[in-house]
Protein backbone atom coordinates (compact mmCIF):
# COMPACT_ATOMS: atom_id res chain seq x y z
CA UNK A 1 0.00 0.00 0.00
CA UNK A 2 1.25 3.09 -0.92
CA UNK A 3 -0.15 6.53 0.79
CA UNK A 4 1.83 6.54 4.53
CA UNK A 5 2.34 10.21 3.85
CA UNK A 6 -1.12 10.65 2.75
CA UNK A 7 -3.50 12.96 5.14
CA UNK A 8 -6.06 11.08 6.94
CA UNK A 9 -9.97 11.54 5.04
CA UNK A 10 -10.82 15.53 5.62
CA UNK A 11 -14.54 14.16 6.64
CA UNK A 12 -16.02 12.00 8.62
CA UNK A 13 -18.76 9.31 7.13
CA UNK A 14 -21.13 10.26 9.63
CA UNK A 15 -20.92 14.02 8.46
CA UNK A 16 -21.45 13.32 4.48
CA UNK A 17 -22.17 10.01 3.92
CA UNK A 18 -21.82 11.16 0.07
CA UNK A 19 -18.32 12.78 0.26
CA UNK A 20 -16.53 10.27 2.38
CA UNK A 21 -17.95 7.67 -0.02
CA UNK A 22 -16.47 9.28 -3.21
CA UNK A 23 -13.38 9.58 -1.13
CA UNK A 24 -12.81 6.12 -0.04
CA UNK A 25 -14.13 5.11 -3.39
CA UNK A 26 -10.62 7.41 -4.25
CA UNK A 27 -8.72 5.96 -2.00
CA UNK A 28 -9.57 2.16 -2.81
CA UNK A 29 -8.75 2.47 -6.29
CA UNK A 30 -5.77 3.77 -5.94
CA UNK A 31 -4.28 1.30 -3.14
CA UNK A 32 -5.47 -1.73 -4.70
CA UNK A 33 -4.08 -0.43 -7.71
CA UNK A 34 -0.42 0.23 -5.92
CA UNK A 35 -1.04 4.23 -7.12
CA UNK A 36 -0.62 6.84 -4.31
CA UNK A 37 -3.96 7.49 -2.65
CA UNK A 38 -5.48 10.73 -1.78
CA UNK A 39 -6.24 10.20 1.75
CA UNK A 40 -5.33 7.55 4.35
CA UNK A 41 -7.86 4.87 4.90
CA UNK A 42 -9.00 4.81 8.79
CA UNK A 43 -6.11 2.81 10.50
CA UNK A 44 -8.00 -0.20 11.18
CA UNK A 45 -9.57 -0.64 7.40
CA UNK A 46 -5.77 0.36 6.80
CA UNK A 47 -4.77 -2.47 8.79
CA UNK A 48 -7.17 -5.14 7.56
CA UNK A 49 -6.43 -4.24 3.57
CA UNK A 50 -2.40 -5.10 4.15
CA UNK A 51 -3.64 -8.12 5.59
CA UNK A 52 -5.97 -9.12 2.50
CA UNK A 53 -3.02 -8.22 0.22
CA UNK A 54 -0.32 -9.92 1.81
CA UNK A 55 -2.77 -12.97 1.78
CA UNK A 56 -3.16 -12.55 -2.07
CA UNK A 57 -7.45 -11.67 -1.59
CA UNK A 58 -8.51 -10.17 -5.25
CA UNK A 59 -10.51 -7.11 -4.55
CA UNK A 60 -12.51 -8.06 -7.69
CA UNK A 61 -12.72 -12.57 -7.61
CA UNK A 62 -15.08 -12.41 -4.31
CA UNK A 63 -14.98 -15.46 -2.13
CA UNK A 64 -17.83 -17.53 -2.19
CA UNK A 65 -18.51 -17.93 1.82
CA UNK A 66 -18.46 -21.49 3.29
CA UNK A 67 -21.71 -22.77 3.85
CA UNK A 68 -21.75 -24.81 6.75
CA UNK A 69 -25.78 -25.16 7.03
CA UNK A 70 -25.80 -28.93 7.58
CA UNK A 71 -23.90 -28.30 11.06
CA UNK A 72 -25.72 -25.45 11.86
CA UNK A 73 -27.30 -25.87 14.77
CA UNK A 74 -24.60 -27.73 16.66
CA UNK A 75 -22.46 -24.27 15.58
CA UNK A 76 -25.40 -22.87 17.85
CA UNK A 77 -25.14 -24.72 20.65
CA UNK A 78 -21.24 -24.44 20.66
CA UNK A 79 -20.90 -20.97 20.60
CA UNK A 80 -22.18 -20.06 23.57
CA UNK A 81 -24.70 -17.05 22.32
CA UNK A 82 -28.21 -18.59 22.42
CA UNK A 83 -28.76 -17.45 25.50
CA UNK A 84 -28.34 -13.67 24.63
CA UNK A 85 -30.24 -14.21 21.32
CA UNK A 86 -33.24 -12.42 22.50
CA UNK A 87 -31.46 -9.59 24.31
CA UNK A 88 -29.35 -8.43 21.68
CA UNK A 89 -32.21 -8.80 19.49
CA UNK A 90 -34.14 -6.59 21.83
CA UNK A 91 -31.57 -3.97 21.83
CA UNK A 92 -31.30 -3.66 17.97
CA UNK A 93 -34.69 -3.93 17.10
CA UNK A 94 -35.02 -0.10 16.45
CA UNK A 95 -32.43 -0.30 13.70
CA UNK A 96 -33.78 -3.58 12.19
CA UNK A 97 -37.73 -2.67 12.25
CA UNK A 98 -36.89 0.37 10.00
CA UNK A 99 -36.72 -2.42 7.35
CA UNK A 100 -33.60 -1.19 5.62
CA UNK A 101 -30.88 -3.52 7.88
CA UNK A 102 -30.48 -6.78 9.22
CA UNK A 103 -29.30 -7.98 12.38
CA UNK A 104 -26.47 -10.98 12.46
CA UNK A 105 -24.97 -12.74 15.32
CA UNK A 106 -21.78 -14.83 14.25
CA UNK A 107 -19.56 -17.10 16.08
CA UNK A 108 -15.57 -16.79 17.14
CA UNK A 109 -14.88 -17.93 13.33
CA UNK A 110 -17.26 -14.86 11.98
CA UNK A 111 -19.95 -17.80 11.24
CA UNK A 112 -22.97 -16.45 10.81
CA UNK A 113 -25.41 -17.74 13.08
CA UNK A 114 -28.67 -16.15 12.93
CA UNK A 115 -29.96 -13.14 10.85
CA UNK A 116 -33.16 -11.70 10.98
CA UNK A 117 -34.56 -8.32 9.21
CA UNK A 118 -37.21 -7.74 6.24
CA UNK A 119 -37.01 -9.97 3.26
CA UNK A 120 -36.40 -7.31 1.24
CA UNK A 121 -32.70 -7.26 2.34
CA UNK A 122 -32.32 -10.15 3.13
CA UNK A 123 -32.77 -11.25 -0.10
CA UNK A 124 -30.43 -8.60 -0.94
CA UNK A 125 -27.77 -10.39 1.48
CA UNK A 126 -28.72 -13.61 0.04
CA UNK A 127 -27.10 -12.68 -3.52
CA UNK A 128 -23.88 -11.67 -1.35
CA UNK A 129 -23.60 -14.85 0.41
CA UNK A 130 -24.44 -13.44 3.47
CA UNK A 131 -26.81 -16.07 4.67
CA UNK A 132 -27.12 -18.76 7.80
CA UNK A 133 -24.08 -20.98 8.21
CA UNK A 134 -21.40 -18.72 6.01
CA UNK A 135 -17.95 -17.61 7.19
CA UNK A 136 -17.54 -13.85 7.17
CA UNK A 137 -14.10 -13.81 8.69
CA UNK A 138 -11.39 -11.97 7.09
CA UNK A 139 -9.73 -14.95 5.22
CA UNK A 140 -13.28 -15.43 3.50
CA UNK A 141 -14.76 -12.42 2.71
CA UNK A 142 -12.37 -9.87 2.95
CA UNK A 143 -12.36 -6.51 5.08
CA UNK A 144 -15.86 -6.67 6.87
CA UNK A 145 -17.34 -5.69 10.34
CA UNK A 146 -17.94 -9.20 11.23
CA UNK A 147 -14.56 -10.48 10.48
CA UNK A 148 -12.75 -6.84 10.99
CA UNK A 149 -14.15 -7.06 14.29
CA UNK A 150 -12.84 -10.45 15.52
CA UNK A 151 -9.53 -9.76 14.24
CA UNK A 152 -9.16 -5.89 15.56
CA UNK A 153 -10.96 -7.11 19.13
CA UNK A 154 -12.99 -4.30 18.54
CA UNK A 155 -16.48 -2.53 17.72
CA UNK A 156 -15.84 -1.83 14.11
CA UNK A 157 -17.77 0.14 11.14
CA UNK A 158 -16.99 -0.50 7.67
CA UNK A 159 -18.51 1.71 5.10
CA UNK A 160 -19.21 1.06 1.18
CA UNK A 161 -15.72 1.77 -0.10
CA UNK A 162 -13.66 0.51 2.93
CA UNK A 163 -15.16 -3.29 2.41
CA UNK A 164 -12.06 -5.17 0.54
CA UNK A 165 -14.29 -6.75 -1.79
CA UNK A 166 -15.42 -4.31 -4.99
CA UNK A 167 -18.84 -6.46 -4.71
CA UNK A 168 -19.25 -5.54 -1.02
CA UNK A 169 -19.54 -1.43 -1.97
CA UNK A 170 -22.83 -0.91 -1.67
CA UNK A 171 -23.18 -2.09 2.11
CA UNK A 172 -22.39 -0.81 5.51
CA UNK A 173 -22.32 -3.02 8.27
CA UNK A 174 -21.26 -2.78 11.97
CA UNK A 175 -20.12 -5.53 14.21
CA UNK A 176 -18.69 -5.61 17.84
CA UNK A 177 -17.00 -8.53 19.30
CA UNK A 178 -19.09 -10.07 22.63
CA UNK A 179 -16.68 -11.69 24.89
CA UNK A 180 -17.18 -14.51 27.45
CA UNK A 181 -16.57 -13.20 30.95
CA UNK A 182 -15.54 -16.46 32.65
CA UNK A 183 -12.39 -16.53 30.02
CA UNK A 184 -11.63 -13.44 28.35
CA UNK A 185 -12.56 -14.83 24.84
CA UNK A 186 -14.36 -13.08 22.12
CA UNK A 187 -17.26 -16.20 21.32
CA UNK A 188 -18.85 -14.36 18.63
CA UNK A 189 -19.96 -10.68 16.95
CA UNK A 190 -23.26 -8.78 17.12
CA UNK A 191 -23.35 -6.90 13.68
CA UNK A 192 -25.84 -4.70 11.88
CA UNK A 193 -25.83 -4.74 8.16
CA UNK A 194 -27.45 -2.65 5.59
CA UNK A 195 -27.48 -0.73 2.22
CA UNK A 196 -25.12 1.95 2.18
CA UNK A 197 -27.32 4.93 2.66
CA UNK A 198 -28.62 3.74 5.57
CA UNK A 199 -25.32 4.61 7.63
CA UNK A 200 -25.58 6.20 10.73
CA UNK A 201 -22.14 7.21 13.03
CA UNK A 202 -23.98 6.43 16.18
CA UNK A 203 -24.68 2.65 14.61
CA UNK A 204 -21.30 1.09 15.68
CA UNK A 205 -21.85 2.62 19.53
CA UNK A 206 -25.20 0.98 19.93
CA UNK A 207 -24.18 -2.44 18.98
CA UNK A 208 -21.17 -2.01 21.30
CA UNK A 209 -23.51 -1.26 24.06
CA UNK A 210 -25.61 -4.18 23.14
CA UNK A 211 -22.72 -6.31 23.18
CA UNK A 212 -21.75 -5.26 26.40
CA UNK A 213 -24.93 -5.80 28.01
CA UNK A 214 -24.87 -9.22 25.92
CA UNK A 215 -22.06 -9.93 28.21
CA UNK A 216 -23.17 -8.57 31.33
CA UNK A 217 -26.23 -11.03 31.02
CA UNK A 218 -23.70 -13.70 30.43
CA UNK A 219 -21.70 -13.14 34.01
CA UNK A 220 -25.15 -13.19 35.86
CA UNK A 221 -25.71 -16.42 34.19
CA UNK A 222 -22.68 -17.32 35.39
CA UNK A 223 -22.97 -16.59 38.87
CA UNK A 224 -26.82 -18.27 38.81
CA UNK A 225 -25.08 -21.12 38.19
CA UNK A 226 -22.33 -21.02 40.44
CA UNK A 227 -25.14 -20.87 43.41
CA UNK A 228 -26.97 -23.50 42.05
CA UNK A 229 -23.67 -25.94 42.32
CA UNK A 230 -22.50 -24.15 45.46
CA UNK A 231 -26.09 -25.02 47.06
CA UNK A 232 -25.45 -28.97 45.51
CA UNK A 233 -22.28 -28.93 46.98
CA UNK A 234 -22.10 -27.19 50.41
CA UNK A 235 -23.89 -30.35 52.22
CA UNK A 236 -21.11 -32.42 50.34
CA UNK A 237 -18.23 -30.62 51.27
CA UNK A 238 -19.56 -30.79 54.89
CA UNK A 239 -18.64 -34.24 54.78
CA UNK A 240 -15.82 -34.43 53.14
CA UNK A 241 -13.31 -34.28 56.26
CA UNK A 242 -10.91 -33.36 54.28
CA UNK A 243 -9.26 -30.34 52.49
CA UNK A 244 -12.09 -29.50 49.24
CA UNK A 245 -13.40 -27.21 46.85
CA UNK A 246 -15.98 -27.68 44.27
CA UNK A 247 -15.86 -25.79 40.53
CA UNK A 248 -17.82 -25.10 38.02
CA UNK A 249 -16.24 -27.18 34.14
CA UNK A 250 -13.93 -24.16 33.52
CA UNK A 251 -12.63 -24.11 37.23
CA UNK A 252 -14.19 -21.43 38.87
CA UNK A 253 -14.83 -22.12 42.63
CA UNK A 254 -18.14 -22.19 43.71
CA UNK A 255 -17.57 -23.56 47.64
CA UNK A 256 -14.38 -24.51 49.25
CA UNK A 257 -13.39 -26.09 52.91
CA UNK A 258 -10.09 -26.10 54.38
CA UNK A 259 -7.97 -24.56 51.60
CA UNK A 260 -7.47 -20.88 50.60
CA UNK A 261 -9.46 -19.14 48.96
CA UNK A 262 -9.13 -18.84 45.04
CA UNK A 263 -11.42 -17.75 42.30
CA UNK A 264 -10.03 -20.26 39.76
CA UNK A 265 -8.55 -23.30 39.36
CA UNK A 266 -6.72 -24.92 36.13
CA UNK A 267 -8.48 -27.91 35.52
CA UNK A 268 -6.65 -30.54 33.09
CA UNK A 269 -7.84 -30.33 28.99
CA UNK A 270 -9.53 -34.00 29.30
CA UNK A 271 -10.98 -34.12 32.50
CA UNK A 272 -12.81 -36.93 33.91
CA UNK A 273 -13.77 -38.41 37.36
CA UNK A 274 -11.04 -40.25 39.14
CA UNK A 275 -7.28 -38.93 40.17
CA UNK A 276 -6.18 -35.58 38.92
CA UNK A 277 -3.80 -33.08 39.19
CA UNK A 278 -4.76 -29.01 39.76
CA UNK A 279 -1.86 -27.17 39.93
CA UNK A 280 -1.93 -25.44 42.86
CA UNK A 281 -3.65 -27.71 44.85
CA UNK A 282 -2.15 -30.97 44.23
CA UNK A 283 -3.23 -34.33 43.70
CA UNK A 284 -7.09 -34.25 43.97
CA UNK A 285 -10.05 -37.14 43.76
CA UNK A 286 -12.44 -35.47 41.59
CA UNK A 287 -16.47 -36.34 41.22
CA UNK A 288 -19.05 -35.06 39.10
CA UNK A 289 -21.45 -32.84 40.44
CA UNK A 290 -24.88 -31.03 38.36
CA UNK A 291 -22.73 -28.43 36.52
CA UNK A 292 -19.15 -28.69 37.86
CA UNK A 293 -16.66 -31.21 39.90
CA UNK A 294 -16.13 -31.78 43.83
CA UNK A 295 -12.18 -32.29 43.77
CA UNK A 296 -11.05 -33.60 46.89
CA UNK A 297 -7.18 -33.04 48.00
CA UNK A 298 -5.49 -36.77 48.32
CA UNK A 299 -2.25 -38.06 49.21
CA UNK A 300 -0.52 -40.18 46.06
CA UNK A 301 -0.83 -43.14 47.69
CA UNK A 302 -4.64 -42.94 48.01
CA UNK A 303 -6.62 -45.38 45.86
CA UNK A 304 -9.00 -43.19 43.57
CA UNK A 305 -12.60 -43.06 44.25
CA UNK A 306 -14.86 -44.88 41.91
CA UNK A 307 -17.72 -43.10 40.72
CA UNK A 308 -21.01 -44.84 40.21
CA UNK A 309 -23.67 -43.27 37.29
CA UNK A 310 -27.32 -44.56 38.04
CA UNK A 311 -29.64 -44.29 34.59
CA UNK A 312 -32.93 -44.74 36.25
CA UNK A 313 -35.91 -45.87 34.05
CA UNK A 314 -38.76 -47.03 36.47
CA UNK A 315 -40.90 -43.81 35.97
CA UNK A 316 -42.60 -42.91 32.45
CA UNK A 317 -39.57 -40.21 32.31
CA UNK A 318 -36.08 -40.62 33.57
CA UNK A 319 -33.74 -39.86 35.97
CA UNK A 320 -29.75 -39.99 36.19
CA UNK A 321 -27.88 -40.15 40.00
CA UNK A 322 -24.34 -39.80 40.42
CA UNK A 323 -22.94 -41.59 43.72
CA UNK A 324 -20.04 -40.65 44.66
CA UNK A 325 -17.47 -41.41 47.90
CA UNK A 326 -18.89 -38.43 49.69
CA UNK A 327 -22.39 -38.19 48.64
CA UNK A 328 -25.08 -37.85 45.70
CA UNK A 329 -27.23 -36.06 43.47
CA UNK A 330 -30.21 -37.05 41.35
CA UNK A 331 -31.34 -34.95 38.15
CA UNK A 332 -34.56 -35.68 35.86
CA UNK A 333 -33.01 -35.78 31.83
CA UNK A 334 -34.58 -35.30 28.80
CA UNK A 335 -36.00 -38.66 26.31
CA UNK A 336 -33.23 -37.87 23.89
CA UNK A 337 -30.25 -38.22 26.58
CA UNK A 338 -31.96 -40.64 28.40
CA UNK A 339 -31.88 -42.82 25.12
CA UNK A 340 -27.88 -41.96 24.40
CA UNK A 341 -27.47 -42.83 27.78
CA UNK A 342 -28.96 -46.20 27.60
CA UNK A 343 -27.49 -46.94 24.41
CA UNK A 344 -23.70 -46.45 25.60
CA UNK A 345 -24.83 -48.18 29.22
CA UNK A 346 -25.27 -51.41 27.00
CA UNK A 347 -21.89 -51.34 24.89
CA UNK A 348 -19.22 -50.60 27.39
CA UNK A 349 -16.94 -50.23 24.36
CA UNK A 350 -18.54 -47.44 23.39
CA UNK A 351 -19.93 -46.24 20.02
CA UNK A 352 -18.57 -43.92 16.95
CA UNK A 353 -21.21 -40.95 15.85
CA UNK A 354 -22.79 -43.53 12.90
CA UNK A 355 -23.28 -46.11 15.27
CA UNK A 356 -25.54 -43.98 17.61
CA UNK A 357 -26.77 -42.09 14.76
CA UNK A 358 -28.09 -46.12 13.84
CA UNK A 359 -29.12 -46.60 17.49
CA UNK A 360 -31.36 -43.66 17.82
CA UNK A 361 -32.54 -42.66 14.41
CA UNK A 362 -32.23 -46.21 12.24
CA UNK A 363 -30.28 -43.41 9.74
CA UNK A 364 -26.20 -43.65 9.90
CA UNK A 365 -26.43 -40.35 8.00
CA UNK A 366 -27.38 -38.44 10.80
CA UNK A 367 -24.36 -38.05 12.43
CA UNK A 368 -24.34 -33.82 13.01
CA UNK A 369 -27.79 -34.31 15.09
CA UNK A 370 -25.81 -36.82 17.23
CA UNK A 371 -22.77 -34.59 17.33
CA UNK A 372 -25.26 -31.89 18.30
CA UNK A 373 -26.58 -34.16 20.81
CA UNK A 374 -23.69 -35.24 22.50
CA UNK A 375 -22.45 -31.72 22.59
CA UNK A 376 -25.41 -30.57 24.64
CA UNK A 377 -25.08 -34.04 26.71
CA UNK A 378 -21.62 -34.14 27.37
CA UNK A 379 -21.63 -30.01 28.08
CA UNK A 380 -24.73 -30.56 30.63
CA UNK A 381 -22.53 -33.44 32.27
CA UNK A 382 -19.23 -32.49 31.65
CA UNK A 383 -16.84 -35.28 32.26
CA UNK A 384 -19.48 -38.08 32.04
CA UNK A 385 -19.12 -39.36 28.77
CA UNK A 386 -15.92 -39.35 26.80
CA UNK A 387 -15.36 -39.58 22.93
CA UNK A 388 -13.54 -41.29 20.35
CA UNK A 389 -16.11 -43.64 20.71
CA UNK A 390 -18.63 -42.41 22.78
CA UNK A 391 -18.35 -44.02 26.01
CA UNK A 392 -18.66 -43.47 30.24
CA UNK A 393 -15.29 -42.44 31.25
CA UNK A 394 -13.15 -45.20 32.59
CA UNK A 395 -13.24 -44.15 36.49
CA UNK A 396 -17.75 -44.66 36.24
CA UNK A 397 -19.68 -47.43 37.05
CA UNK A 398 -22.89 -47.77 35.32
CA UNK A 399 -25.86 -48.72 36.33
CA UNK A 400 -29.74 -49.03 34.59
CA UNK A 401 -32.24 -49.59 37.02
CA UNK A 402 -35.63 -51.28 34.75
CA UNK A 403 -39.35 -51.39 35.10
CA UNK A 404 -40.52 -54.23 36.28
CA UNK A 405 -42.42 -54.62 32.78
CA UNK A 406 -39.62 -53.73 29.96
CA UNK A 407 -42.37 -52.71 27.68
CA UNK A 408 -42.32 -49.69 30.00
CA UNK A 409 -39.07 -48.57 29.72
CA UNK A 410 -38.83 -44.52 27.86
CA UNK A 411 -42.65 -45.39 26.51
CA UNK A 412 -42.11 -42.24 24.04
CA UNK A 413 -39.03 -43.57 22.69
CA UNK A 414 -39.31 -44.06 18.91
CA UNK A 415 -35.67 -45.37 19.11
CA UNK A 416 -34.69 -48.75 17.30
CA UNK A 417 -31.89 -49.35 19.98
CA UNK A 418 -34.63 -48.82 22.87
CA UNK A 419 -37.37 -50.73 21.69
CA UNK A 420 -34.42 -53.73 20.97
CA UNK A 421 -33.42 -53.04 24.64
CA UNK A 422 -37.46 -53.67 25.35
CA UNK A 423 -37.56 -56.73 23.10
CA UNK A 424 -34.65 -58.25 24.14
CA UNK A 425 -36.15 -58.00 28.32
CA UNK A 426 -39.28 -59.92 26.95
């Protein structure tokens, strides 16, 4: 890029949309053409066009975005964001009910997850590629506020001109990053996307706000659920008798007896009930609790607790318990894990994604709704089940407790695998 001695645009975008479009229309040409430009570009559209041409991006071959629809809605569930769905929704509404933009929320990768806005544009977005299950990050689709945004770490508004790709001109968007507040990591971008004319400089500081408060809602989810497994595991500790804490799956402490107080513990990548090691803290016996894990200081010469998983099946609905060395906890599951868990409760070696995709569906294609599926199961029980097959972790004992009349057992189950289970009890 030539232009470092360039002056920086004379007018702001939100003062004449008009001029500071001719401008960077200016000011493109001549950068992607190697000339000198008449103005500097804004320092981060600066920033993200030497990273398009040092990648070799064509300003004028578009990328055709990834389409990832098939996985879709395990992308959902993974990201993290449908529980602020609504809220950031609610808080862009006014911008999207004018008719002219849409709303997008998009993932870490700039996927975009949901969109929603008149059909007018987004049938306009459609022809653009800018639909449910693309990638809008950088290496995709060039210079954009989705992907600008995830890269910078910032709220970011890119205007007609300053898009990378020639085809993108006639669009404004505006997209700020939402971070988790239990890690520090951007999960995803709120963005606001729209014909050109319909910029507006204050745009950009609303859906910054909106992300914000998108986060905000996130850390009192967070701390909901930190009283719910603090109120599981107070009685617990109490009996311990020994040096305790219990944490939520990414290590924040919820309750702790006889050690000092922390915030946060490391806990290892595959974790899993049994013997462990938390830096910090030392060798620890760890069992599952409803949301988190009850790690229990040890000596090394300690034999490992065994944990015991109960699938219980005697009522119409079902039931799992975890029994553990120092107590137990009973939660009502859904059909669908009920069925998974009954399925990998009868093959203790465990089964690949087109074997359970068999089990529950009689369809071996299915295997993203299983994925899906175990996602949810294995995030709701987090060190339960383990993968590469699909299996209870080593350190559990399992357990099915029938009905004394097998034709009984999960009566809504349309599952091949469950109504074998039924047959085979006859």
């Amino acid at each position: 890029m030539d232009g470092s001695a360039a002056p920086e645009p004379a007018v702001a975008v939100g003062e004449d949309p008009r001029s500071y479009a001719r401008l960077m229309s200016a000011v493109y040409d001549a950068t992607m053409a190697g000339a000198r430009a008449p103005a500097r570009p804004r320092a981060v559209i600066g920033d993200s066009w030497r990273r398009m041409l040092a990648s070799g991006v064509h300003p004028d071959q578009p990328v055709q975005p990834v389409v990832e629809s098939a996985g879709l809605e395990m992308l959902r569930h993974a990201s993290g964001l449908a529980s602020v769905l609504d809220q950031v929704s609610r808080g862009l509404e006014s911008i999207v009910a004018e008719g002219a933009n849409i709303l997008v929320v998009a993932d870490a990768q700039g996927r975009v997850l949901w969109r929603s806005g008149s059909p007018a544009v987004l049938h306009n977005a459609d022809r653009l590629g800018f639909v449910e299950g693309a990638c809008w990050g950088e290496h995709a689709v060039g210079t954009n506020a989705i992907g600008t945004a995830l890269v910078s770490q910032r709220a970011v508004q890119v205007f007609s001109a300053e898009h990378f790709l020639r085809s993108h001109h006639s669009w404004t968007c505006a997209g700020a990053p939402i971070r988790d507040p239990r890690t520090g990591q951007v999960i995803g971008v709120a963005d606001v996307s729209g014909p050109a004319p319909t910029v507006h400089p204050t745009t950009v500081a609303l859906v910054d706000a909106v992300a914000r408060l998108a986060e905000s809602h996130l850390r009192e989810q967070h701390y909901v659920a930190l009283n719910r497994l603090r109120s599981v595991a107070a009685p617990i500790l109490a009996r311990v008798g020994a040096p305790a804490l219990a944490v939520d799956t990414d290590g924040w402490v919820a309750a702790v007896d006889a050690l000092p107080l922390r915030n946060r513990v490391l806990l290892p990548e595959q974790m899993a009930p049994g013997r462990v090691w938390i830096a910090g803290v030392g060798p620890c016996d760890a069992e599952l609790l409803p949301g988190g894990w009850l790690l229990r200081v040890s000596s090394d010469d300690a034999t490992a607790p065994v944990s015991r998983a109960v699938l219980d099946l005697r009522s119409p609905g079902a039931a799992l318990e975890m029994v553990g060395q120092f107590g137990s906890w009973r939660r009502d599951i859904s059909l669908r894990h009920a069925e998974i868990l009954l399925v990998l409760a009868t093959c203790p070696g465990g089964r690949s994604a087109t074997e359970l995709a068999t089990a529950l569906y009689g369809d071996s294609s299915r295997v993203v709704t299983v994925r899906a599926e175990m996602s949810r199961l294995r995030k709701q029980l987090a060190g339960l089940i383990v993968g590469r097959p699909y299996r209870f972790a080593p350190d559990v004992t399992v357990e099915v407790r029938y009905p004394a009349d097998r034709a009984s057992v999960l009566p809504a189950s349309t599952s091949p695998a469950v109504r074998a289970e039924w047959l085979d009890g006859m």
